[in-house]
N, C-alpha and C. Protein backbone atom coordinates (compact mmCIF):
# COMPACT_ATOMS: atom_id res chain seq x y z
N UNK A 1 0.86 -1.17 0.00
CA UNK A 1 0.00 0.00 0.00
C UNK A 1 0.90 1.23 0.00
N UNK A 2 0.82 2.48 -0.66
CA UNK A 2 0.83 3.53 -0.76
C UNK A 2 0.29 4.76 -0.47
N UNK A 3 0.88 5.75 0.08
CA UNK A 3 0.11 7.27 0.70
C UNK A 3 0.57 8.12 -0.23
N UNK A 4 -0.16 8.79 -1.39
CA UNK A 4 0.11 9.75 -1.64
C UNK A 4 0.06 11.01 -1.54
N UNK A 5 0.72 12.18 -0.98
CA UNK A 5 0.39 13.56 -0.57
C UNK A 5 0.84 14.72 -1.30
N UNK A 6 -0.25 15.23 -1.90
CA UNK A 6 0.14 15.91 -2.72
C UNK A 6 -0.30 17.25 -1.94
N UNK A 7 1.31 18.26 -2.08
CA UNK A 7 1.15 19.36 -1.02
C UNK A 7 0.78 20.68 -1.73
N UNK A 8 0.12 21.36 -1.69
CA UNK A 8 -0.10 22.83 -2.14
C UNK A 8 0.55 24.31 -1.03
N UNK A 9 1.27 24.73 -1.59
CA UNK A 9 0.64 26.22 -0.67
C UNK A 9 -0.32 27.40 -1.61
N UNK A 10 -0.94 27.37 -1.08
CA UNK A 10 -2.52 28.35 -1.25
C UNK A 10 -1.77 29.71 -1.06
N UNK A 11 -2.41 30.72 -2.02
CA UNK A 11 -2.17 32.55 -1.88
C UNK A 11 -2.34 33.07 -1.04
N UNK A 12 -1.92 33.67 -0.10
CA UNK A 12 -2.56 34.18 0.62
C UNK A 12 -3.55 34.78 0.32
N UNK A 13 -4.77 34.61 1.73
CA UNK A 13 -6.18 35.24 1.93
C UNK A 13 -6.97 33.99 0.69
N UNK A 14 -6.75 32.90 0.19
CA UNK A 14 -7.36 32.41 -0.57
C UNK A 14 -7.32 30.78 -0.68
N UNK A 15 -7.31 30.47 1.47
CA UNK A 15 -7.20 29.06 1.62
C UNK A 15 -9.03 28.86 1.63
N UNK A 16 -9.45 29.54 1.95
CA UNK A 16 -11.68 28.80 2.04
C UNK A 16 -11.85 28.73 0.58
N UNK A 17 -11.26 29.17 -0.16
CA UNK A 17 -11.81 29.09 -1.56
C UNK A 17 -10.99 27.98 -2.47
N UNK A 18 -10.15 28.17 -1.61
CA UNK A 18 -8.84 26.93 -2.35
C UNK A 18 -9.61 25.28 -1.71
N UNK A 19 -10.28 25.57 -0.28
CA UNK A 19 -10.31 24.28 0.54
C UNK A 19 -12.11 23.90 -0.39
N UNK A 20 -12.88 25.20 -0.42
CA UNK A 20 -13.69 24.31 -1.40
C UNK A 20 -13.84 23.75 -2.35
N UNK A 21 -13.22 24.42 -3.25
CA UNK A 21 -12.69 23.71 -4.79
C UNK A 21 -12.10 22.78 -4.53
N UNK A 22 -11.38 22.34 -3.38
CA UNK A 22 -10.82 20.76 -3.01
C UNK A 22 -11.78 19.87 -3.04
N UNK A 23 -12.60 20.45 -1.82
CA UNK A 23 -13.79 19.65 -0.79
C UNK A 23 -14.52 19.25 -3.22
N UNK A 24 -15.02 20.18 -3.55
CA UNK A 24 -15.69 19.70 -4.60
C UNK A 24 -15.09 18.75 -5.54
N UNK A 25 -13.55 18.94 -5.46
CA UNK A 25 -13.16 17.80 -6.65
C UNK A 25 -12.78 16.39 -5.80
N UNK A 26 -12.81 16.48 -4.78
CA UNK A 26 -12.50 15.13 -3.88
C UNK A 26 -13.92 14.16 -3.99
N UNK A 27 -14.91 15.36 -3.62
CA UNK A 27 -16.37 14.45 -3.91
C UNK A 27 -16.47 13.99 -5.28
N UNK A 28 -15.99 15.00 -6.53
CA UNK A 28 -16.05 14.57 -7.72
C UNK A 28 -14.88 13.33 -8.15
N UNK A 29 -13.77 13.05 -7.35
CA UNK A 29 -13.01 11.88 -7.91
C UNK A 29 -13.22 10.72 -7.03
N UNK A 30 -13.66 11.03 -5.68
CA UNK A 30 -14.66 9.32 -5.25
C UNK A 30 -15.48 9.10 -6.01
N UNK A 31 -16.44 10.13 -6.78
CA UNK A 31 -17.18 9.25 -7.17
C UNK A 31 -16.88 8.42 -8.15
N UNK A 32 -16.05 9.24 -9.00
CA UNK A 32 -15.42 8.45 -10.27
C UNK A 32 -14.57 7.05 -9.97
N UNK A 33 -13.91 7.23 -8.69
CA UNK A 33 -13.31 5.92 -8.41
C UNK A 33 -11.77 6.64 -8.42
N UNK A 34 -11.52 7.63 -8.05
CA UNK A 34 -10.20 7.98 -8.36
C UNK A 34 -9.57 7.59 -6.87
N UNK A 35 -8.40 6.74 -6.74
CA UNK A 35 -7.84 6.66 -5.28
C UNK A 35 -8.57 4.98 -4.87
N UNK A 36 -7.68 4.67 -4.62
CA UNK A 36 -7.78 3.09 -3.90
C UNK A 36 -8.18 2.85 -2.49
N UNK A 37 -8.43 3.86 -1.57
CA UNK A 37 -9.14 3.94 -0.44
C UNK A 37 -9.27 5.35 -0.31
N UNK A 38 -8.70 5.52 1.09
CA UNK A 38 -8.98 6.59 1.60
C UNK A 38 -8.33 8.17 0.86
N UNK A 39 -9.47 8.91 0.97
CA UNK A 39 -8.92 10.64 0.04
C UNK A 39 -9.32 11.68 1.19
N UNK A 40 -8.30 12.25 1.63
CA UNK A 40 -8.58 13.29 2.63
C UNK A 40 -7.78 14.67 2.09
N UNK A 41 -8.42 15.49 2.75
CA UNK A 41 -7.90 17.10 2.73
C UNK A 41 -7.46 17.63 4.30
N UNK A 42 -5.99 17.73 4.05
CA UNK A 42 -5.47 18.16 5.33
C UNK A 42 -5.21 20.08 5.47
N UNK A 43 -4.86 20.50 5.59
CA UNK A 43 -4.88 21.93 6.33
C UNK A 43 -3.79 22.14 7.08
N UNK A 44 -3.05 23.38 7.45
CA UNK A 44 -2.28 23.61 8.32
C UNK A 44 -2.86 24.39 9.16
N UNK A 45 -2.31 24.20 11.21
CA UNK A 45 -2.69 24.40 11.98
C UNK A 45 -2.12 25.97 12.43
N UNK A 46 -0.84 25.41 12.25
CA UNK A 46 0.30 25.89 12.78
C UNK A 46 1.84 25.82 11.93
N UNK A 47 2.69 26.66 11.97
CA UNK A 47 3.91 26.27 11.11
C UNK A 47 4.12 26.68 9.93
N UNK A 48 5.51 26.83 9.59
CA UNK A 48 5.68 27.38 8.06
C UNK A 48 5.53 26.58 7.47
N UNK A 49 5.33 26.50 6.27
CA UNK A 49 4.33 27.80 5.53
C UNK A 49 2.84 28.19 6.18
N UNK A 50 2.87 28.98 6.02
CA UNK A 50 1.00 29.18 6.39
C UNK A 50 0.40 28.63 5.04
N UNK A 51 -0.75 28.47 5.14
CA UNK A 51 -2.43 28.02 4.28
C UNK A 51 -1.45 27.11 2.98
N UNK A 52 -0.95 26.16 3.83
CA UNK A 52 -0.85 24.84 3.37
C UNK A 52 -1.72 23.67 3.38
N UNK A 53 -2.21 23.13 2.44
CA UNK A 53 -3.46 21.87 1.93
C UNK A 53 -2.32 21.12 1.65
N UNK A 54 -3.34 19.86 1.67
CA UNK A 54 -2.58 18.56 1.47
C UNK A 54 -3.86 17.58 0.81
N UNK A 55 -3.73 16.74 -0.24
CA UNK A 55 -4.49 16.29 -0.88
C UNK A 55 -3.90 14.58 -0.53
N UNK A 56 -4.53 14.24 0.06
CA UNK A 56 -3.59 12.87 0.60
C UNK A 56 -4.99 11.63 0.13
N UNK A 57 -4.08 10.75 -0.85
CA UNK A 57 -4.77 9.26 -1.07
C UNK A 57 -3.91 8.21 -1.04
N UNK A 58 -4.53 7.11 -0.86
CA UNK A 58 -4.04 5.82 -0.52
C UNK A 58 -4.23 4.85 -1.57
N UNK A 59 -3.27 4.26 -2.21
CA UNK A 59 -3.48 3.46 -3.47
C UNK A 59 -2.63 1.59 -2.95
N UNK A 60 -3.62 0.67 -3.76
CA UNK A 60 -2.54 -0.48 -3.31
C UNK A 60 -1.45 -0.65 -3.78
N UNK A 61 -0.65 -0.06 -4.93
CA UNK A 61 0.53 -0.02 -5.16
C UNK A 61 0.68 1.91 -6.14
N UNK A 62 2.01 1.58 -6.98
CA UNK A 62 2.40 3.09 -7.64
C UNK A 62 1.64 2.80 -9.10
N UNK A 63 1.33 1.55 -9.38
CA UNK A 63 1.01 1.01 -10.86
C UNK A 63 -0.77 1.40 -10.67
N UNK A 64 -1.41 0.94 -9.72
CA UNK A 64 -2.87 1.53 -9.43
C UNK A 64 -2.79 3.26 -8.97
N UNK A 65 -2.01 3.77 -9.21
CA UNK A 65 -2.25 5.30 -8.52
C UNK A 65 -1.63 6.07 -10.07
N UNK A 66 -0.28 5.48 -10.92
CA UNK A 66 -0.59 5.67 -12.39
C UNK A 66 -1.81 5.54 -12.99
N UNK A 67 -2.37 4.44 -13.04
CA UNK A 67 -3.35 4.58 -13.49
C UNK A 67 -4.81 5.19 -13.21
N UNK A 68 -4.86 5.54 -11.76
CA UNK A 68 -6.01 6.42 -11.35
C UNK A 68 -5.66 7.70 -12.17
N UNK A 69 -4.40 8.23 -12.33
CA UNK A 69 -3.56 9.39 -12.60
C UNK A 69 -4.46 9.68 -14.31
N UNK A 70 -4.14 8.29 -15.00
CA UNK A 70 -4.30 8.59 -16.13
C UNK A 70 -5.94 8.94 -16.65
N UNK A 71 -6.33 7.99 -16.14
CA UNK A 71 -7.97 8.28 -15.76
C UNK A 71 -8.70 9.85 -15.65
N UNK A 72 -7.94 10.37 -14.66
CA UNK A 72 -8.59 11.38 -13.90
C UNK A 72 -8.30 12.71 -15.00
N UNK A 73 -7.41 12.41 -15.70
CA UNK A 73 -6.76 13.40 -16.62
C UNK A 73 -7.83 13.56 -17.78
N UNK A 74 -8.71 12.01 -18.49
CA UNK A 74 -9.52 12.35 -19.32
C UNK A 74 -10.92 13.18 -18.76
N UNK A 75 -11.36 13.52 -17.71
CA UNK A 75 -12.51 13.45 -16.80
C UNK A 75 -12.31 15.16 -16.70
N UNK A 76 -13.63 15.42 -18.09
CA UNK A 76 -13.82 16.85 -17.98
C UNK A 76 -14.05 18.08 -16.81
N UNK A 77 -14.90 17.41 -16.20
CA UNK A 77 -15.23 17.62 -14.66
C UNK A 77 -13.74 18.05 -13.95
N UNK A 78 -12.87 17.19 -13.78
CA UNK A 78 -11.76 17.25 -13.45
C UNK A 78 -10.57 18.97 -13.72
N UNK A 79 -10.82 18.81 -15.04
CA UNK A 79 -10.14 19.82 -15.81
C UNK A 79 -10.64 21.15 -15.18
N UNK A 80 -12.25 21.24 -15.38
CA UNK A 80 -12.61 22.46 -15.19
C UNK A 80 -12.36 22.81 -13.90
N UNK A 81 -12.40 21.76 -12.25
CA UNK A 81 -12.42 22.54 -11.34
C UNK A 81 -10.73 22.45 -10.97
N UNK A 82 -10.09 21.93 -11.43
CA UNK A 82 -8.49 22.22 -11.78
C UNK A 82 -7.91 23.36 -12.19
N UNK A 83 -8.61 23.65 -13.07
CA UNK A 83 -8.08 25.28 -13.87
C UNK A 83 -8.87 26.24 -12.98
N UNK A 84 -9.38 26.07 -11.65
CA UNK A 84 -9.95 27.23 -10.72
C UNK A 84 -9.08 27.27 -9.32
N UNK A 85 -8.53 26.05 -9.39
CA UNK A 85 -7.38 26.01 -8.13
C UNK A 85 -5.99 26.33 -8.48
N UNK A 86 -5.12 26.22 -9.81
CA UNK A 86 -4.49 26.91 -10.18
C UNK A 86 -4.00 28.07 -9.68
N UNK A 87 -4.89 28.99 -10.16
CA UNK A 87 -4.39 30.70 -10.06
C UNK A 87 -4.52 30.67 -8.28
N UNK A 88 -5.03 29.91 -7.62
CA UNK A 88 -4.82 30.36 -5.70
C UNK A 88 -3.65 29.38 -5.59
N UNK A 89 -2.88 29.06 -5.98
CA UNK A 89 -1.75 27.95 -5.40
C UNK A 89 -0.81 28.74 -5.96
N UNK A 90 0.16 28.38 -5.24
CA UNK A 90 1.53 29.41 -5.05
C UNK A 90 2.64 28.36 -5.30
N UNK A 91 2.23 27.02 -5.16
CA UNK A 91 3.44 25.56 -5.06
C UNK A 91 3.04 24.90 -4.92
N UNK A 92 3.77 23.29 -5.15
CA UNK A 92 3.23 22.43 -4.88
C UNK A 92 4.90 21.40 -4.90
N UNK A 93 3.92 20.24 -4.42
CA UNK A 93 5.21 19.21 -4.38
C UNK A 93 4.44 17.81 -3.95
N UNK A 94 4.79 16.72 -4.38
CA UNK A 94 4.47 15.20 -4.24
C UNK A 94 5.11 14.50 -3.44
N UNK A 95 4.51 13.63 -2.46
CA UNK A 95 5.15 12.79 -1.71
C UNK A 95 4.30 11.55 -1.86
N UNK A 96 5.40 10.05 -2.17
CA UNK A 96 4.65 9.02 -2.57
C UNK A 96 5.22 8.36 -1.52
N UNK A 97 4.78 7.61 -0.44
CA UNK A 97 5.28 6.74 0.70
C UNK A 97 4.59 5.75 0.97
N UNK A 98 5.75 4.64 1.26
CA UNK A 98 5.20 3.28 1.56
C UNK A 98 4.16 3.16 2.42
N UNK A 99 3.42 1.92 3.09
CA UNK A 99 3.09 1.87 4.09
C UNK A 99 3.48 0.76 4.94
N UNK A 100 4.02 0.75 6.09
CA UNK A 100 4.76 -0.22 6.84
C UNK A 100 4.25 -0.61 7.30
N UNK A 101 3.60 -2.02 7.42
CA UNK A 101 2.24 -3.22 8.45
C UNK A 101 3.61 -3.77 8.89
């Protein structure tokens, strides 16, 4: 199994608008089946950077999370609320990690 976390930092003054356009494409890629279990949206509390998101899913290997990848890319739905989170993100960066049972 696999955790993938995909990190954003958000513009300032433009994490509620960044966290709904999340909250909406997270509901829109469960439904599609995107992600092998669990899909959460994390937030920062505290700590540098400020209005840091985290888009974190769990796949059973890197070969099922390619291919959710490729999937999600044809999925119009996808595109459009993609090109609205864009212009509020300032960075980003990927973290793909094992999971140790």
């Amino acid at each position: 199994m696999i955790v993938v976390r995909d990190v954003f930092r958000v513009k300032f003054g433009k994490a509620k608008e960044a966290t709904d356009l999340w909250k909406k494409a997270v509901a829109m890629l469960n439904k599609s089946g995107y992600g092998g279990g669990t899909t959460r949206i994390l937030t920062d509390l505290a700590g540098p950077p400020y209005y840091t998101l985290v888009l974190e899913t769990s796949y059973e290997s890197v070969s099922k999370w390619e291919e959710a990848g490729k999937e999600v890319r044809k999925n119009a739905e996808w595109k459009s609320i993609y090109q609205q989170i864009v212009p509020l993100t300032e960075e980003g960066r990927r973290e793909i990690l094992a999971v140790v049972e």
